[in-house]
Structures are given as C-alpha cells and as structure tokens.
C-alpha atoms as a PDB file:
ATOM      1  CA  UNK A   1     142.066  62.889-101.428  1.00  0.00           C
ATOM      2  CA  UNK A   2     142.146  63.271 -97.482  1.00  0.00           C
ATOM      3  CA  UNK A   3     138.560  62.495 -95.411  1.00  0.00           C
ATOM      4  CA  UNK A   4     137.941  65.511 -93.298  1.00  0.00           C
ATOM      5  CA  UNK A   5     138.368  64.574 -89.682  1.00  0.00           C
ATOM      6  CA  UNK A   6     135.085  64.368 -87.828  1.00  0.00           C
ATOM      7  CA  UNK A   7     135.422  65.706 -84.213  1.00  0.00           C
ATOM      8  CA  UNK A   8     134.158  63.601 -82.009  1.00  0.00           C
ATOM      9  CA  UNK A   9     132.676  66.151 -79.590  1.00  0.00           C
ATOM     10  CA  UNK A  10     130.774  67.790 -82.352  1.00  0.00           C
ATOM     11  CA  UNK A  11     129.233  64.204 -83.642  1.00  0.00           C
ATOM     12  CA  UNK A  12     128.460  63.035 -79.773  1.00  0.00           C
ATOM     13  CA  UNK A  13     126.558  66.854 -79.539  1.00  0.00           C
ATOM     14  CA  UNK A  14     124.613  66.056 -82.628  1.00  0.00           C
ATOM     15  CA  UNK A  15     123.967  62.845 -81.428  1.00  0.00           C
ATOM     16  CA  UNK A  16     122.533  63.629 -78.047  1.00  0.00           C
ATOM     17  CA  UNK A  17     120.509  66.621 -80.318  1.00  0.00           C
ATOM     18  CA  UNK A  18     118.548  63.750 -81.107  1.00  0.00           C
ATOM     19  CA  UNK A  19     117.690  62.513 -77.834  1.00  0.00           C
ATOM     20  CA  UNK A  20     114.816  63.098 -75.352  1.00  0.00           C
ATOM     21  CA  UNK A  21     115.968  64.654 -72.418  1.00  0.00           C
ATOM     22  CA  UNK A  22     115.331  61.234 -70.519  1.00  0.00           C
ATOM     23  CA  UNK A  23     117.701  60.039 -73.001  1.00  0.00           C
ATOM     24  CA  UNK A  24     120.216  62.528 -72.285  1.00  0.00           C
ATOM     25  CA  UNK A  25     119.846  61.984 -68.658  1.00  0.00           C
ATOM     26  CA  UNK A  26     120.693  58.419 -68.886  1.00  0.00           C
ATOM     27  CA  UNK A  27     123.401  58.406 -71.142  1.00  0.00           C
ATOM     28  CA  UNK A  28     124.590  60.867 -69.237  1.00  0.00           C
ATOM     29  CA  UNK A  29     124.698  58.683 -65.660  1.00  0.00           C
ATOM     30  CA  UNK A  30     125.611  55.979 -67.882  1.00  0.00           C
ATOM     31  CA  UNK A  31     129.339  57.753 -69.301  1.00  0.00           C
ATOM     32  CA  UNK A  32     129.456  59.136 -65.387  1.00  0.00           C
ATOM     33  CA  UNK A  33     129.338  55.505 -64.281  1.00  0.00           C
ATOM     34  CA  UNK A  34     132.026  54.142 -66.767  1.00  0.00           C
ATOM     35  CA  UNK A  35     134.434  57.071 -65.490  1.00  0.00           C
ATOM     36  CA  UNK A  36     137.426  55.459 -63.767  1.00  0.00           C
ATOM     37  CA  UNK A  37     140.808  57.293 -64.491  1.00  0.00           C
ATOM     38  CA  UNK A  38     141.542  59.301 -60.825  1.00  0.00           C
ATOM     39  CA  UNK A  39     142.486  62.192 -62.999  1.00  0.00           C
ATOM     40  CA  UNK A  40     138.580  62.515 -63.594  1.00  0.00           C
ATOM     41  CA  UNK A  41     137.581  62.937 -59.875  1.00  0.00           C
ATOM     42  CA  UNK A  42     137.478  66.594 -59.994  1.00  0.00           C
ATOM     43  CA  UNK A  43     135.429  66.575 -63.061  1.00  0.00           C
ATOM     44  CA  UNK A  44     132.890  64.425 -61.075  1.00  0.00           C
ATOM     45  CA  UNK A  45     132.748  66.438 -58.417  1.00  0.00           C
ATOM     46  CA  UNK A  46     131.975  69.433 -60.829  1.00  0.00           C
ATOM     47  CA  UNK A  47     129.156  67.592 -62.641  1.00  0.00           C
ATOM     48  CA  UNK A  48     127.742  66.460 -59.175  1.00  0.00           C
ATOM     49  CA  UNK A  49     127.430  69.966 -57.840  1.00  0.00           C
ATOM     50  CA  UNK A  50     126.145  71.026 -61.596  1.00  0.00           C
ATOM     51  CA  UNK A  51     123.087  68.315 -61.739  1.00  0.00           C
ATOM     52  CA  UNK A  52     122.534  69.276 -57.806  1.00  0.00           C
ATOM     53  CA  UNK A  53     121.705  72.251 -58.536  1.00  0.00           C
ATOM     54  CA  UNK A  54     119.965  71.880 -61.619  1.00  0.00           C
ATOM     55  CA  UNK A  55     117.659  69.182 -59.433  1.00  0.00           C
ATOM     56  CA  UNK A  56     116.984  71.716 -57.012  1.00  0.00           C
ATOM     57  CA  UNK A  57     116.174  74.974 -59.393  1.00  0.00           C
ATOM     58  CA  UNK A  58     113.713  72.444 -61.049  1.00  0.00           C
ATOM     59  CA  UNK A  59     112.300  71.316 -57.899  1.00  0.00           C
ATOM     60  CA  UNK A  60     112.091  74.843 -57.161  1.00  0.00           C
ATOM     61  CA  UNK A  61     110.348  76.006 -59.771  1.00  0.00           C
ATOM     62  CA  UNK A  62     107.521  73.061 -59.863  1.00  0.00           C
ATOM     63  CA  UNK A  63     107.320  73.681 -56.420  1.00  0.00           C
ATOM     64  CA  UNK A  64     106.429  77.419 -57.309  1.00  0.00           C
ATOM     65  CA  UNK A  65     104.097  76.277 -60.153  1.00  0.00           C
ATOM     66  CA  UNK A  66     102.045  74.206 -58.123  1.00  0.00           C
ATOM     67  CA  UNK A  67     101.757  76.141 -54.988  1.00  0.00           C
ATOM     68  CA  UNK A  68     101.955  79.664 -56.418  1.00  0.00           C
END
C-alpha cells in the first residue's frame, strides 16, 4: 500500500500554526537569510516591500492608539 504524499507547504503552514508570531517573524528572517539562488531576487524584493508595509500600517495604527 502507497503512503500518501505529504505536501510540504501544507506541513510547514501547520507548523508555523503553532508558532507565536515572534516565532514566525524569526523563522521567517531566518529562511530570508538562507535565500541565495539569483532566481529568488525578485521574490525578495516582493517580501521586502510586503513586511515594509506591514511595519508601517502597524506603526500606524499604535501610533493612532496611543495618540488618538
């Protein structure tokens, strides 16, 4: 009988389900780091704009919370 094939997106997803969002951040800079196939470059510039602009909506909206 043939094991099912477990998808390794799918079992990296649950994984990081698991995780504190701390967590997730650093694994996150941590697989970012380890990147080092050119073919990848435009991927990293993607993410960079993506967590730029997460940064600043958050900064945004503390900013808001705390000064109204």
């Amino acid at each position: 009988m043939a094991m099912k094939q477990i998808n390794p997106v799918v079992m990296a997803r649950d994984a990081c389900a698991a995780m504190t969002e701390p967590q997730r951040i650093a694994f996150a800079i941590e697989l970012t780091c380890a990147a080092h196939e050119p073919s990848s470059a435009f991927h990293l510039v993607r993410l960079s704009r993506a967590a730029e602009a997460a940064a600043t909506d958050l900064a945004r909206a503390d900013f808001e919370k705390e000064c109204g």
